[in-house]
N, C-alpha and C. Protein backbone atom coordinates (compact mmCIF):
# COMPACT_ATOMS: atom_id res chain seq x y z
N UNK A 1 -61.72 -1.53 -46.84
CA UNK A 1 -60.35 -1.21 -47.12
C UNK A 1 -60.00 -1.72 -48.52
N UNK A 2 -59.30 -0.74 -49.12
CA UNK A 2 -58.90 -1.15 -50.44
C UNK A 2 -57.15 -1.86 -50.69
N UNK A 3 -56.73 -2.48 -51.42
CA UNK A 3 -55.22 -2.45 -51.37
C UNK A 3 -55.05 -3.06 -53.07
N UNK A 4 -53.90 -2.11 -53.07
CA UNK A 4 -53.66 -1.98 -54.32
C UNK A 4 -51.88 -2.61 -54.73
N UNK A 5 -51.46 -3.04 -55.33
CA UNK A 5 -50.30 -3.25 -55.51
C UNK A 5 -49.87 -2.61 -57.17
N UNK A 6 -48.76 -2.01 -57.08
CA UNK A 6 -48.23 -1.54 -58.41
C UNK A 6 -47.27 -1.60 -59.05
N UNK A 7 -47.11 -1.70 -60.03
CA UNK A 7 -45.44 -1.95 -60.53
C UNK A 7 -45.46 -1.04 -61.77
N UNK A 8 -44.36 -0.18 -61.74
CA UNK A 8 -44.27 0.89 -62.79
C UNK A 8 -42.88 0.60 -62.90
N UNK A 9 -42.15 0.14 -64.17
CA UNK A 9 -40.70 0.48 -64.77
C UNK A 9 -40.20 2.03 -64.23
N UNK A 10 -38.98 2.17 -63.51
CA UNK A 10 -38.20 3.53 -63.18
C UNK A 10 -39.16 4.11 -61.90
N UNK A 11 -39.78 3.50 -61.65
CA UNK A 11 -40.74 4.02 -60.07
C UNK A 11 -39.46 4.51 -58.88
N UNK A 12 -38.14 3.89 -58.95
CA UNK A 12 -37.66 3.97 -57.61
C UNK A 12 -36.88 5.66 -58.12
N UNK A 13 -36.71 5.88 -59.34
CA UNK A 13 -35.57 7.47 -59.30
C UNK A 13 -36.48 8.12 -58.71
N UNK A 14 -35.22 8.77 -57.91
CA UNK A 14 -35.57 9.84 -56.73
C UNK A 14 -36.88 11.01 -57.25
N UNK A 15 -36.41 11.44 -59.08
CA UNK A 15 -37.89 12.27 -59.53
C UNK A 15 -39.11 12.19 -59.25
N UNK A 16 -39.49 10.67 -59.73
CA UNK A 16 -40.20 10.35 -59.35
C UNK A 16 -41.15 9.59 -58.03
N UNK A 17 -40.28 9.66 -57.86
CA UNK A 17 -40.57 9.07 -55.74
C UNK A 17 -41.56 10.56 -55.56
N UNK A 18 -40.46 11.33 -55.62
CA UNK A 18 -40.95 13.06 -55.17
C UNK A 18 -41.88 13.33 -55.51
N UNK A 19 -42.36 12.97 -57.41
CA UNK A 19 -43.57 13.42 -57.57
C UNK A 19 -44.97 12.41 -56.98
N UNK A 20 -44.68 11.18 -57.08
CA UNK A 20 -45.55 10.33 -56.59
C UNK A 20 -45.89 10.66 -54.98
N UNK A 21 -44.58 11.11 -54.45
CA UNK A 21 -45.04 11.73 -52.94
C UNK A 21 -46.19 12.98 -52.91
N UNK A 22 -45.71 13.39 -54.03
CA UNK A 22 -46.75 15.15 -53.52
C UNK A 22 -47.90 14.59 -54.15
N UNK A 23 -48.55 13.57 -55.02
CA UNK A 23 -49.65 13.67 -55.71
C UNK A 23 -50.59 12.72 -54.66
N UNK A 24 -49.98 11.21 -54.47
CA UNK A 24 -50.59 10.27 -53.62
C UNK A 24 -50.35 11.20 -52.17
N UNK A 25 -49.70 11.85 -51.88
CA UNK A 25 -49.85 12.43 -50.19
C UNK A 25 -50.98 13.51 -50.11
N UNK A 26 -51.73 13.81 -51.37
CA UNK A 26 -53.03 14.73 -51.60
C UNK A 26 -54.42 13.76 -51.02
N UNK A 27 -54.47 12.93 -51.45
CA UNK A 27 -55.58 11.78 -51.23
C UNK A 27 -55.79 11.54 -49.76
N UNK A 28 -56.68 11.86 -49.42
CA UNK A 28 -56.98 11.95 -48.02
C UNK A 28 -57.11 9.99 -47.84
N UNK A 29 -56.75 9.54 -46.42
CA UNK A 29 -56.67 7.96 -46.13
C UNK A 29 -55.96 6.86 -46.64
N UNK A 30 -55.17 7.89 -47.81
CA UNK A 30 -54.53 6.74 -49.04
C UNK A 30 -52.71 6.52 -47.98
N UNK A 31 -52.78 5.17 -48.04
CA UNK A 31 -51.15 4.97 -47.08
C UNK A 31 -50.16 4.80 -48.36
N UNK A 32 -48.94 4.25 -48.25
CA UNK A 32 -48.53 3.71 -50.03
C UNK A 32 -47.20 3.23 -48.67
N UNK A 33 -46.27 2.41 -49.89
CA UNK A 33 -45.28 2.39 -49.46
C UNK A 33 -44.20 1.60 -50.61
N UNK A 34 -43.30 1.84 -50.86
CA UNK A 34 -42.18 1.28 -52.20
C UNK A 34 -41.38 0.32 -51.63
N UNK A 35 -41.46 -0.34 -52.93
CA UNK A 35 -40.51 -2.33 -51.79
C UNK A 35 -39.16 -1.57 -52.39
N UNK A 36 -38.51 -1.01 -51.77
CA UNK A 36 -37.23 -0.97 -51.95
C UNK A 36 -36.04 -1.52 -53.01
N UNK A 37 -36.16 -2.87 -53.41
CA UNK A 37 -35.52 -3.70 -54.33
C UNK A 37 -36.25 -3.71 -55.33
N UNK A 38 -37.43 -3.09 -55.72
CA UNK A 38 -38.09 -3.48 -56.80
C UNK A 38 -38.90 -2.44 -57.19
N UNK A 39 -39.64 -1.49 -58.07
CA UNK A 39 -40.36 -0.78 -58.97
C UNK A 39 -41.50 -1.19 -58.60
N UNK A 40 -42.02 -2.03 -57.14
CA UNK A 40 -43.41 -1.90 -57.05
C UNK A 40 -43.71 -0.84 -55.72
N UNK A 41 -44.75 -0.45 -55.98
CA UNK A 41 -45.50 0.50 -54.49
C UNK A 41 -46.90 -0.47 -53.82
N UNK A 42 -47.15 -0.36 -52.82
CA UNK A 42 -48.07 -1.37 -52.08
C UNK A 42 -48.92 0.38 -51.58
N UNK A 43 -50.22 0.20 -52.16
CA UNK A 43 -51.05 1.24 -51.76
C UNK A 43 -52.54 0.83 -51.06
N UNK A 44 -52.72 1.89 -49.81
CA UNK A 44 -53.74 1.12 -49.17
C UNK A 44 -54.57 2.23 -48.84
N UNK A 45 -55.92 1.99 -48.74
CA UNK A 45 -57.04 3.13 -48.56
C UNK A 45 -58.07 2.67 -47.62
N UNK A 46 -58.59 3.33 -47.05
CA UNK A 46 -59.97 3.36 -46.29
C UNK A 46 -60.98 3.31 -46.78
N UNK A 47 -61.06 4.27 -47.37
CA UNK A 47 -62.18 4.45 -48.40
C UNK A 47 -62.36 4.12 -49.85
N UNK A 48 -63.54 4.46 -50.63
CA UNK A 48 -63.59 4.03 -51.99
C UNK A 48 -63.29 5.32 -52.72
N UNK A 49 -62.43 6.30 -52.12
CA UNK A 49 -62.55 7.36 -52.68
C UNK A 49 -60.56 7.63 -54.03
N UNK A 50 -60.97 6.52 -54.05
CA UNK A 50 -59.35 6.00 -54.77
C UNK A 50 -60.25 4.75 -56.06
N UNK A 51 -59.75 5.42 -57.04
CA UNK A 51 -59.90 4.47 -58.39
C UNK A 51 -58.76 4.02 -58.82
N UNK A 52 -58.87 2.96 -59.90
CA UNK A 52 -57.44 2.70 -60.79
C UNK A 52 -57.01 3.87 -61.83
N UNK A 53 -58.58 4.02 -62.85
CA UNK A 53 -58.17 4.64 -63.26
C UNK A 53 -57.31 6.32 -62.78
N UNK A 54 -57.86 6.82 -61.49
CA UNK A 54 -56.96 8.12 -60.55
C UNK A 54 -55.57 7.70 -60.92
N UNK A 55 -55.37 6.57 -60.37
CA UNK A 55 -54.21 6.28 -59.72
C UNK A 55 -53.20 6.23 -61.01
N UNK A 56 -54.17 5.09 -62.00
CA UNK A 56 -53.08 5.17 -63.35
C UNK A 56 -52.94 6.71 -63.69
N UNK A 57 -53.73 7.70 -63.98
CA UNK A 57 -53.61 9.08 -64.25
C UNK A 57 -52.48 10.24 -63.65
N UNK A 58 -52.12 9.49 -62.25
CA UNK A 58 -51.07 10.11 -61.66
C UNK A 58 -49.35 8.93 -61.66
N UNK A 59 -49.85 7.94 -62.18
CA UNK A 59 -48.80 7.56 -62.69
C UNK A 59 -48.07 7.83 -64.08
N UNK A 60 -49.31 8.16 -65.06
CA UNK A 60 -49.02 8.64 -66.02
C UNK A 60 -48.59 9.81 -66.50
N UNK A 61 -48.77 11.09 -65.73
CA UNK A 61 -48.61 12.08 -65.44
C UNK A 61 -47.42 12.47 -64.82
N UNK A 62 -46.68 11.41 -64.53
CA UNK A 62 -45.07 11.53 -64.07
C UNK A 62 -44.53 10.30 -65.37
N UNK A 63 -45.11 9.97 -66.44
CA UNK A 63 -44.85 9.10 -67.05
C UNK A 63 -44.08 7.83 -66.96
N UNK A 64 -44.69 7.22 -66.06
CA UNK A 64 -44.57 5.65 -65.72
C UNK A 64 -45.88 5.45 -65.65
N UNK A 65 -45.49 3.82 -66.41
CA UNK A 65 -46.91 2.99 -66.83
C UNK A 65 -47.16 2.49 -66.05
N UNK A 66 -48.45 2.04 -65.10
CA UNK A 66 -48.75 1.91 -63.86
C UNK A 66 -49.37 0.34 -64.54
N UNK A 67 -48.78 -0.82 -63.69
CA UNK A 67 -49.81 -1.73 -64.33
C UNK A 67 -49.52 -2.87 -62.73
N UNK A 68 -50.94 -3.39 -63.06
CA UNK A 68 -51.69 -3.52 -61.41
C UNK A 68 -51.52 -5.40 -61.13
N UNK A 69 -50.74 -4.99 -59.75
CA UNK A 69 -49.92 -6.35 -59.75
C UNK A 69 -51.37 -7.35 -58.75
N UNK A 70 -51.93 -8.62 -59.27
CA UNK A 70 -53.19 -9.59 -58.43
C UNK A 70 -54.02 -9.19 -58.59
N UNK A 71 -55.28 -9.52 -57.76
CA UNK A 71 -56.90 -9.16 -57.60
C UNK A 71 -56.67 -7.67 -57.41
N UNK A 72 -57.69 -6.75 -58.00
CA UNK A 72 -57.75 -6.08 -57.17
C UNK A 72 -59.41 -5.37 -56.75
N UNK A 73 -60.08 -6.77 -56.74
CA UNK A 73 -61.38 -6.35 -56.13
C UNK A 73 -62.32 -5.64 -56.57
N UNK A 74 -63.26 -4.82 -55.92
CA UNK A 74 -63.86 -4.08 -56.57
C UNK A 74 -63.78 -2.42 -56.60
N UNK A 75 -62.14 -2.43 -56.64
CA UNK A 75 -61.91 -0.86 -57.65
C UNK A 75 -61.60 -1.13 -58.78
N UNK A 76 -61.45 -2.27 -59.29
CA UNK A 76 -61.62 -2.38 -60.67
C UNK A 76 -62.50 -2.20 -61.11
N UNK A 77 -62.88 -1.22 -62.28
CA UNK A 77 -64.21 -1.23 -63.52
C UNK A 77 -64.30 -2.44 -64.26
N UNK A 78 -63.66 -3.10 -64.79
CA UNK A 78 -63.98 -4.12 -65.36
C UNK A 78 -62.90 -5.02 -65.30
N UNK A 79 -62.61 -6.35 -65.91
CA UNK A 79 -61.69 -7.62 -65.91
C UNK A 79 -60.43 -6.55 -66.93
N UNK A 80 -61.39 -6.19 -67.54
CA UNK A 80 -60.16 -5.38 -68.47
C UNK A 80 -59.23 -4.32 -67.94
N UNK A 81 -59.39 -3.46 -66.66
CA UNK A 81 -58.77 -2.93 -66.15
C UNK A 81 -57.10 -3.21 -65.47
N UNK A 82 -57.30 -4.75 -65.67
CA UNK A 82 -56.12 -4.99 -65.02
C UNK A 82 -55.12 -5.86 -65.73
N UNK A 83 -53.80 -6.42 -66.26
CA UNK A 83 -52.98 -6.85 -67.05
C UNK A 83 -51.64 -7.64 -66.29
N UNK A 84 -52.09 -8.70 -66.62
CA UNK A 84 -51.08 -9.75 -65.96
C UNK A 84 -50.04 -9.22 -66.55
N UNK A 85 -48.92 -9.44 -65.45
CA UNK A 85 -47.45 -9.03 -66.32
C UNK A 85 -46.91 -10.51 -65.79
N UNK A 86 -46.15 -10.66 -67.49
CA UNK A 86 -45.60 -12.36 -67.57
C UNK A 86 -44.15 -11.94 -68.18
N UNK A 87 -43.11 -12.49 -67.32
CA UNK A 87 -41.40 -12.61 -67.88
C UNK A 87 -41.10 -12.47 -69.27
């Protein structure tokens, strides 16, 4: 099982909810879900059939910057894949 946590600036307008619904609801096993109070999504998979880079590509593609909140194991390609966000 994979789990992913995300935080994208403007994630919660309704546009983009919609588009993030039709693109992540394509991915066969992929669950997701949005913390309500906050611009992050909590995404979870079965399989390895979910990358960062996918995932940043469909965040980017509704243009929000997808940047990856803790560990996130080995769907990361490298240490560099992932970017602490600091206040």
């Amino acid at each position: 099982m994979i789990e992913l946590e995300v935080y994208a600036a403007g994630l919660r307008a309704p546009d983009k909810l919609m588009g993030l619904d039709l693109e992540l609801g394509a991915i066969p096993g992929l669950r997701y879900k949005v913390d309500t109070l906050h611009d992050v999504m909590f995404l979870e998979a079965d399989g390895p059939g979910i990358s960062i880079e996918g995932i940043r590509s469909i965040f980017n593609k509704l243009d929000l910057k997808a940047r990856f909140v803790g560990q996130t194991h080995s769907v990361a390609l490298s240490q560099s894949a992932t970017q602490v966000i600091r206040p």
